[in-house]
C-alpha atoms as a PDB file:
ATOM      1  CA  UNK A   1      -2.222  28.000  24.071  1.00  0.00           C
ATOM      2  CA  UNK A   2      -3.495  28.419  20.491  1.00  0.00           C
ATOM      3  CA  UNK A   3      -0.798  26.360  18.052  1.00  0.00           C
ATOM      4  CA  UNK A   4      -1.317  29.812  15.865  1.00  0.00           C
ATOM      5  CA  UNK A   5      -0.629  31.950  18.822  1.00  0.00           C
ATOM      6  CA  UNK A   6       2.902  29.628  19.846  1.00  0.00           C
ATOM      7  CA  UNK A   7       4.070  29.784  16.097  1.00  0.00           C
ATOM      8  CA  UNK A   8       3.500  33.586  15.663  1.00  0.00           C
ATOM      9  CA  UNK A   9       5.871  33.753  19.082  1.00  0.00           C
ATOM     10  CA  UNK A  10       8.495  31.784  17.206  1.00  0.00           C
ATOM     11  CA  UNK A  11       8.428  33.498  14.254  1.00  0.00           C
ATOM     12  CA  UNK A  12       8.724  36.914  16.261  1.00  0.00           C
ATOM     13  CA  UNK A  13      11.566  35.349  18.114  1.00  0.00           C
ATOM     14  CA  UNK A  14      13.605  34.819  14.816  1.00  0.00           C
ATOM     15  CA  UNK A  15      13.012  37.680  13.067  1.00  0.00           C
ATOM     16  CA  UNK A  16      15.313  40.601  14.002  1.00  0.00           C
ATOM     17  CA  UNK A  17      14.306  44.103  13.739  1.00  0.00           C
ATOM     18  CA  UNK A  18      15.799  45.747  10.964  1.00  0.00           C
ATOM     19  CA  UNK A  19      16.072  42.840   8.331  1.00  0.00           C
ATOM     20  CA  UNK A  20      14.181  41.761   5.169  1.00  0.00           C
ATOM     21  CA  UNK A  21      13.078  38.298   4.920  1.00  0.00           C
ATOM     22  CA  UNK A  22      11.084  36.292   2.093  1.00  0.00           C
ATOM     23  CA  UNK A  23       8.496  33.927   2.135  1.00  0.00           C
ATOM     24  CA  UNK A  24      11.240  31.046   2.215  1.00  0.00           C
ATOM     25  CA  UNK A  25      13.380  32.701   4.243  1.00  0.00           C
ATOM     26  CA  UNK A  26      10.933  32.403   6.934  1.00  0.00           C
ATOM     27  CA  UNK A  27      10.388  28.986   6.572  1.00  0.00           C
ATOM     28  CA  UNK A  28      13.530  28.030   6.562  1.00  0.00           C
ATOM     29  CA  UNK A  29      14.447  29.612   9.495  1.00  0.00           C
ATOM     30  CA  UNK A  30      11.531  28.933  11.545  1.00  0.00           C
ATOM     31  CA  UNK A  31      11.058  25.000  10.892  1.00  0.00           C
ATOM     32  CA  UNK A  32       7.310  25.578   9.965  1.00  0.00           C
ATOM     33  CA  UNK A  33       5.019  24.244   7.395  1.00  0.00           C
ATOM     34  CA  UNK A  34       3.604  26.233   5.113  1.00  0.00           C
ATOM     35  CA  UNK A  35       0.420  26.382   5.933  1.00  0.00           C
ATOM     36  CA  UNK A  36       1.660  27.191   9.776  1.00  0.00           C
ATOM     37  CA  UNK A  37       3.738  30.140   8.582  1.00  0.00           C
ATOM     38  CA  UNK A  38       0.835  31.376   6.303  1.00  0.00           C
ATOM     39  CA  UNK A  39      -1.605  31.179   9.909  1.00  0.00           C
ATOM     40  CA  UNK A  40       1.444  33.090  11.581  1.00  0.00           C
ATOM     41  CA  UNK A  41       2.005  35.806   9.311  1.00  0.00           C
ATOM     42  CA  UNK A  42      -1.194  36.709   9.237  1.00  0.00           C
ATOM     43  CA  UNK A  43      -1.540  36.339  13.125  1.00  0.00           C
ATOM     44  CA  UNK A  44       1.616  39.445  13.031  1.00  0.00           C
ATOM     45  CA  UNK A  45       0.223  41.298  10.494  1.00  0.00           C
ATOM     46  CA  UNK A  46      -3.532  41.942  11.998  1.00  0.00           C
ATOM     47  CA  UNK A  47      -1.941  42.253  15.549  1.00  0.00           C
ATOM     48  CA  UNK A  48       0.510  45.190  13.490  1.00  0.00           C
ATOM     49  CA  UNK A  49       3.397  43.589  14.419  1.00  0.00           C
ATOM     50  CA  UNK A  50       5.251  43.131  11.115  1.00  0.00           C
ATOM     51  CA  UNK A  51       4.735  44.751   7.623  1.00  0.00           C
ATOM     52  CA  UNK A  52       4.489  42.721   4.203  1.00  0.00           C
ATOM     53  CA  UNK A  53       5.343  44.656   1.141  1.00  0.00           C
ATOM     54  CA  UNK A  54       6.395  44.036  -2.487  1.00  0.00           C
ATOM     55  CA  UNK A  55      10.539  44.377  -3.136  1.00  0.00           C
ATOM     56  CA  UNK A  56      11.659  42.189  -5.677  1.00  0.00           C
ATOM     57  CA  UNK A  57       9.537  39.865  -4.171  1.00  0.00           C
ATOM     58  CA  UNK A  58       7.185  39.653  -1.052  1.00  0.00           C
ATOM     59  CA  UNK A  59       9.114  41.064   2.039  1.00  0.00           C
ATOM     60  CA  UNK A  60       8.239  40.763   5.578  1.00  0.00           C
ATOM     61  CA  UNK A  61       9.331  42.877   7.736  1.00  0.00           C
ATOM     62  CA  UNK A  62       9.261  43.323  11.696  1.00  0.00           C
ATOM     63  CA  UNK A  63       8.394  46.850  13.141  1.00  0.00           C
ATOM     64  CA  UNK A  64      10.359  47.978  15.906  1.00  0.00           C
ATOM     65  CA  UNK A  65       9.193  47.467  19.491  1.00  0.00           C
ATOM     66  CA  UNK A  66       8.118  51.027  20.825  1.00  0.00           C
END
């Protein structure tokens, strides 16, 4: 499988639905580099599974699972 395709899995996996995460946030909790979180994010975001908007800072955000 695609190494962009396993890391958007894991960084589905740790995000919960419901909660705000930044940039950093995400790679802390996901162990990635940042050029493998950058490929992942936008993996989610064109397959519409999480939203990225502007808080304070850049927020990512995962939509629930209908």
């Amino acid at each position: 499988m695609d190494s962009i395709v396993l890391n958007s899995k894991l960084l589905l996996d740790k995000m919960c639905i419901g909660c705000k995460y930044t940039y950093r946030e995400l790679l802390r909790i996901c162990g990635l580099t940042e050029t493998q979180l950058c490929f992942a994010i936008l993996r989610l975001l064109k397959d519409g599974k999480i939203n990225q908007y502007r808080d304070t800072d850049v927020m990512y955000e995962l939509f629930p699972v209908e």
